[in-house]
Protein backbone atom coordinates (compact mmCIF):
# COMPACT_ATOMS: atom_id res chain seq x y z
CA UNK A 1 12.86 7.17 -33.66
CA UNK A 2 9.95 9.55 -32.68
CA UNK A 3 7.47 6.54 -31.61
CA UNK A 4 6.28 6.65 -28.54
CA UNK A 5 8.16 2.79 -28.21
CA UNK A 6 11.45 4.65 -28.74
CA UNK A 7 10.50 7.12 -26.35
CA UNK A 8 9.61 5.14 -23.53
CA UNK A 9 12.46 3.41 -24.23
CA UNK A 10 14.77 6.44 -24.30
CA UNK A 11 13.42 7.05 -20.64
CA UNK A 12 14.00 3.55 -19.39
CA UNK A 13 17.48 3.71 -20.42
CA UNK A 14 18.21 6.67 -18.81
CA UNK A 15 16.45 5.08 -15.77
CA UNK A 16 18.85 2.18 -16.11
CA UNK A 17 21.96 4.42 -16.36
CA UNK A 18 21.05 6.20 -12.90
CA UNK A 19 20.09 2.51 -11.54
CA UNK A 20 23.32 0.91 -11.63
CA UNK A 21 25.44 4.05 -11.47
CA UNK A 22 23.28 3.95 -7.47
CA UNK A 23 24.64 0.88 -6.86
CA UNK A 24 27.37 -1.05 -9.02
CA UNK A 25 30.40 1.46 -8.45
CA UNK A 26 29.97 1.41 -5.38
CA UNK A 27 30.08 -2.22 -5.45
CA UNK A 28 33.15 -2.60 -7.57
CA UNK A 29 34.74 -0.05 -5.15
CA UNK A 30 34.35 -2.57 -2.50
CA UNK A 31 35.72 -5.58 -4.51
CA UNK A 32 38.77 -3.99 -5.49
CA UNK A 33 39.98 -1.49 -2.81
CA UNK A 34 38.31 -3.62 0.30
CA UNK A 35 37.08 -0.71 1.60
CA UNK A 36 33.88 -1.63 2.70
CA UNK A 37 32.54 1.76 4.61
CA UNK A 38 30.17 4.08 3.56
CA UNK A 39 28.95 7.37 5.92
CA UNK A 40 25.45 7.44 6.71
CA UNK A 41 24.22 10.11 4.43
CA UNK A 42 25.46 8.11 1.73
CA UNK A 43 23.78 5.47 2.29
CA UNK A 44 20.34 7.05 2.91
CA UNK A 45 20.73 8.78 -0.42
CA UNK A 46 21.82 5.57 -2.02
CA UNK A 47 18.54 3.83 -0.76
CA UNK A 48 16.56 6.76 -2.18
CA UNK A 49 17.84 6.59 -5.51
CA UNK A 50 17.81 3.02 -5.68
CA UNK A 51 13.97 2.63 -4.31
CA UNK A 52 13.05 5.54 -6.41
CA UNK A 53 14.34 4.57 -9.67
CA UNK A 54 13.32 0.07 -9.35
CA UNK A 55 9.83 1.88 -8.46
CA UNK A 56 9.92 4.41 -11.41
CA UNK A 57 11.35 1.30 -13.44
CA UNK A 58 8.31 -1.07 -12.39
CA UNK A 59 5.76 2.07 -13.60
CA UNK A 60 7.69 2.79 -16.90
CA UNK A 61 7.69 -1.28 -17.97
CA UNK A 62 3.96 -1.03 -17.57
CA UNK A 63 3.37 1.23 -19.40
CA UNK A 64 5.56 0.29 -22.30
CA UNK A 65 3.43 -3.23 -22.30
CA UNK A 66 0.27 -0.70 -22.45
CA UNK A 67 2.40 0.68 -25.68
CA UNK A 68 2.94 -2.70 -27.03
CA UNK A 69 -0.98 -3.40 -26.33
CA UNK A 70 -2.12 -0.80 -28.00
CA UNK A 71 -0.28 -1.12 -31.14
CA UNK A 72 -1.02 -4.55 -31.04
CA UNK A 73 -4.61 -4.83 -30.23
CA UNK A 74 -6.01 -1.02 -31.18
CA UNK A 75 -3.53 -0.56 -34.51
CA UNK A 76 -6.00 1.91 -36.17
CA UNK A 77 -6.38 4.19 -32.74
CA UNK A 78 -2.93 3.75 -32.00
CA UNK A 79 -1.76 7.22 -33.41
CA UNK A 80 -4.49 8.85 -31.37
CA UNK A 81 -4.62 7.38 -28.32
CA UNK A 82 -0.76 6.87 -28.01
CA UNK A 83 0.23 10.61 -28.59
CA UNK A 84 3.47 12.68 -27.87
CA UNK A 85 1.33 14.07 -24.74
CA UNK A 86 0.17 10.95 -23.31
CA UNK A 87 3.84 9.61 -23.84
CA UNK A 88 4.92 12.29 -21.94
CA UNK A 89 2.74 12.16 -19.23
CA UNK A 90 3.12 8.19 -18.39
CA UNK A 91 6.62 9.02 -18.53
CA UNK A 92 6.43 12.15 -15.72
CA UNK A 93 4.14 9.64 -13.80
CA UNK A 94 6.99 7.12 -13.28
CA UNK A 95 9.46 9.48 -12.35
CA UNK A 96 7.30 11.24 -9.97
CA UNK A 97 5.84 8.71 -8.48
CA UNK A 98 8.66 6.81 -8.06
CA UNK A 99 10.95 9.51 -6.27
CA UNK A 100 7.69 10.77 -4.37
CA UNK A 101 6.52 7.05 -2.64
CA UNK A 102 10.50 6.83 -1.23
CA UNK A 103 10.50 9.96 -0.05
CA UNK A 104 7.67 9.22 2.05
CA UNK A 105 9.31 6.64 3.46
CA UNK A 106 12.43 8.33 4.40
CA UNK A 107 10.00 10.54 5.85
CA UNK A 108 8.79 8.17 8.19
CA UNK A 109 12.25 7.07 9.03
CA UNK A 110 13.19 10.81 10.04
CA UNK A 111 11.74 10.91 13.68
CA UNK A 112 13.58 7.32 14.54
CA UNK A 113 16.71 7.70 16.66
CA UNK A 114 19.44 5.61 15.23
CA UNK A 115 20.27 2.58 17.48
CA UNK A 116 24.16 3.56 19.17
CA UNK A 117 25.87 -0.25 18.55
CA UNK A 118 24.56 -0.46 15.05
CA UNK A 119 27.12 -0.04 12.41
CA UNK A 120 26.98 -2.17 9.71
CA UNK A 121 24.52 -3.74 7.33
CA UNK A 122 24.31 -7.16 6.11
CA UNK A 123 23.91 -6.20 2.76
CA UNK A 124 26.07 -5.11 -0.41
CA UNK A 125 24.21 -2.33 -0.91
CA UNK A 126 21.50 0.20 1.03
CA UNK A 127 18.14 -1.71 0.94
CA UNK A 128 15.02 -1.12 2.66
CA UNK A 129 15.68 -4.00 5.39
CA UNK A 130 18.84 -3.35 6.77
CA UNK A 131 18.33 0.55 6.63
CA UNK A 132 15.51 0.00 8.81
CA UNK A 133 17.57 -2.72 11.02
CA UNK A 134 19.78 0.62 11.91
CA UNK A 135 17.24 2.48 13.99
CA UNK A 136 15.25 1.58 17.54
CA UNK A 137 11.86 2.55 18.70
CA UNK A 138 8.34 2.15 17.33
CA UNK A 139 9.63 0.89 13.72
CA UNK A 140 6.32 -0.71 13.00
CA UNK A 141 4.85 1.85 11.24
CA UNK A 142 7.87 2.56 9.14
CA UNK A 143 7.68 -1.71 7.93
CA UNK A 144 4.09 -1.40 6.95
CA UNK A 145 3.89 1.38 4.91
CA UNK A 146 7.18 0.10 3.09
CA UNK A 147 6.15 -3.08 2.79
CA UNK A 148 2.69 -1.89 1.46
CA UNK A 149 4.24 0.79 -0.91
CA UNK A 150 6.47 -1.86 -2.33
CA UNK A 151 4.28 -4.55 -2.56
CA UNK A 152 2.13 -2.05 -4.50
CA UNK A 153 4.74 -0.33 -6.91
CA UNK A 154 5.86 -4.12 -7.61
CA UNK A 155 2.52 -6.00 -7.80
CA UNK A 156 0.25 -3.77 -9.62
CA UNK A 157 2.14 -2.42 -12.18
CA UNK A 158 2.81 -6.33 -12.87
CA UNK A 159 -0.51 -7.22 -13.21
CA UNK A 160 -1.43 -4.25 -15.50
CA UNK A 161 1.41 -5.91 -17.65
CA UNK A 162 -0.31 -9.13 -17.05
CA UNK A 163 -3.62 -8.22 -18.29
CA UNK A 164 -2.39 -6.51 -21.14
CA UNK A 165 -0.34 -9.17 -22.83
CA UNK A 166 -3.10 -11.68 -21.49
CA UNK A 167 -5.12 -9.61 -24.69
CA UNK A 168 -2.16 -9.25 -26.66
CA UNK A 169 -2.01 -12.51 -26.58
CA UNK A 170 -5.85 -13.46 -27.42
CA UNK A 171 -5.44 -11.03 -30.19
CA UNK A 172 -2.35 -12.69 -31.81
CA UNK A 173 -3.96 -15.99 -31.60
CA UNK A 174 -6.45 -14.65 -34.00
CA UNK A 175 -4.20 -13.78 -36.75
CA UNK A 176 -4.40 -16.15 -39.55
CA UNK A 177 -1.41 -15.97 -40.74
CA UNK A 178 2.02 -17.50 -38.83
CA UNK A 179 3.74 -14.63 -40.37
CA UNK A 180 2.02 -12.14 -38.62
CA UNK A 181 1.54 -14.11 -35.63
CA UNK A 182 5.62 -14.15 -35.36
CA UNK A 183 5.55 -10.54 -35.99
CA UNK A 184 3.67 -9.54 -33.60
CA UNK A 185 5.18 -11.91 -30.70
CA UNK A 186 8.53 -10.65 -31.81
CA UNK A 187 7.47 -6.98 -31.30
CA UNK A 188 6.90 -7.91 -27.44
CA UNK A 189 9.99 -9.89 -27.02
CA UNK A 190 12.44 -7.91 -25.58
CA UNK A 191 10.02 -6.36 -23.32
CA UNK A 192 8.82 -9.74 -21.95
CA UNK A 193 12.06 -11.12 -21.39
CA UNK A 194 13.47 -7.86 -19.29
CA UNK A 195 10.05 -7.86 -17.33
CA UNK A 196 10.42 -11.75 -17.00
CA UNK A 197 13.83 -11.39 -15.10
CA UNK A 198 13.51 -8.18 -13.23
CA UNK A 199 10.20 -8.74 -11.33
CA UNK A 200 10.65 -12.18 -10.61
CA UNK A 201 13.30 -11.36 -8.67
CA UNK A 202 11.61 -8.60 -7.49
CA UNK A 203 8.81 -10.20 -5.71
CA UNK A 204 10.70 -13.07 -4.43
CA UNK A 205 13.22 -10.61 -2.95
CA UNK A 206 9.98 -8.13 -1.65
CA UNK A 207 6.81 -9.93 -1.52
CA UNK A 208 8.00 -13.24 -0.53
CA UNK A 209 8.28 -13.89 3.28
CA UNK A 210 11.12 -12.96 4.47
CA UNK A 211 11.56 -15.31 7.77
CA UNK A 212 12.24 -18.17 5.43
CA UNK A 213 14.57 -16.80 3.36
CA UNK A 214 18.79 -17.30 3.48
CA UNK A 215 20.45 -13.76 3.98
CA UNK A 216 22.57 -15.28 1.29
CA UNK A 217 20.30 -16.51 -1.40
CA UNK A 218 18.36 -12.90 -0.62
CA UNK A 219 21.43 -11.42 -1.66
CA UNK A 220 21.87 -13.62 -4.70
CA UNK A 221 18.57 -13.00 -5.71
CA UNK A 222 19.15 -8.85 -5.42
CA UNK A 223 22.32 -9.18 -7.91
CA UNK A 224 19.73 -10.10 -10.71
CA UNK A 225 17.85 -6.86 -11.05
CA UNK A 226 20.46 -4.90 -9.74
CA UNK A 227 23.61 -5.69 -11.49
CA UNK A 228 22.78 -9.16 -13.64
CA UNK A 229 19.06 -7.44 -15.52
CA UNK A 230 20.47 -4.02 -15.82
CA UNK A 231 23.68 -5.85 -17.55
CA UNK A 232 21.70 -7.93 -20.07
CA UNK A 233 18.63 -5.12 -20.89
CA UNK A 234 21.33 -3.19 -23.72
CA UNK A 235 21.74 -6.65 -24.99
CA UNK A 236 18.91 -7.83 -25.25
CA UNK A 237 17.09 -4.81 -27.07
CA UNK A 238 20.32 -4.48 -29.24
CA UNK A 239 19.73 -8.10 -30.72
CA UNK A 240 16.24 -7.26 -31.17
């Protein structure tokens, strides 16, 4: 279990354990007690931790399909260039960059004044858009550097996965044999299908225009990667 696959993968699943303990007890709290309140401290820690961790998530699946690419496509540098303290630093990048990026944003929100007749958020859970929709003045600054720090923790990490199974792929294609063609497609399954659901959702939700969007199917789509993907991830890299 000392592969650097295993230990990215320890890391994402302690991601996923702070992910949905953010968001789903919360949310089962609500179900079954109808109690639907939540002070507003809470919930600006609750967007933290949730924007922090789906950004450290988004950093940590790209570079587990840089993992999978090297092993793949470099097999004979794959001990060297993959090692304990390269692992360890793609890992520390995640985190920090994930919980740094959101705390610049909360940083921008700190100087707002919260609107007076503003209460309640059309949402299940803290997100970005109806945090914002709590405070007045100038929030125009505060959109576009969220918007632009999302759109960039979700799109480029995506395309870095992208491009690396777009040569993963080229590579396997070149394999004579079917046997090791399957072998090496099943080594990337799990990880395809959990990157598959989770950012798809996550760029319709935050890249997508909004104006044109249901409140309701925006919702919908936000139960994927927050309760629905982080659900399904044990299972799927159980059966692999």
């Amino acid at each position: 279990l000392h592969t650097p696959m295993y230990f990215l993968l320890c890391h994402f699943s302690l991601l996923e354990i702070g992910y949905t303990s953010n968001i789903v007890p919360q949310l089962l709290r609500s179900f079954l007690k109808g109690r639907e309140a939540i002070s507003l401290a809470c919930c600006l820690l609750q967007f933290y931790m949730f924007a922090s961790l789906a950004a450290a998530e988004c950093l940590l699946l790209s570079a587990m399909s840089y993992d999978r690419y090297l092993a793949i496509c470099r097999p004979l540098h794959y001990p060297a260039l993959m090692s304990t303290w390269w692992c360890g630093c793609l890992a520390a990048g995640a985190w920090f960059s994930g919980f740094s990026f959101s705390a610049l944003t909360l940083a921008l929100a700190a100087p707002l004044p919260l609107c007076p007749g503003r209460r309640e958020i059309d949402h299940y859970f803290c997100d970005f858009a109806p945090v914002v929709g709590l405070f007045c003045g100038d929030r125009g600054v505060l959109w576009g550097a969220g918007v632009s720090i999302s759109g960039f923790l979700t799109l480029a990490p995506f395309l870095l996965i992208v491009t690396s199974y777009a040569f993963i792929l080229r590579t396997v294609l070149r394999i004579p044999s079917g046997r090791g063609r399957h072998k090496a497609f099943s080594t990337c399954s799990s990880h395809l299908s959990v990157v598959g659901v989770f950012y798809g959702t996550l760029i319709v939700v935050y890249v997508a225009p909004t104006d044109h969007m249901a409140p309701l199917l925006r919702k919908a789509f936000s139960v994927l990667y927050t309760v629905f993907t982080p659900m399904a991830n044990p299972i799927i890299y159980s059966l692999k």
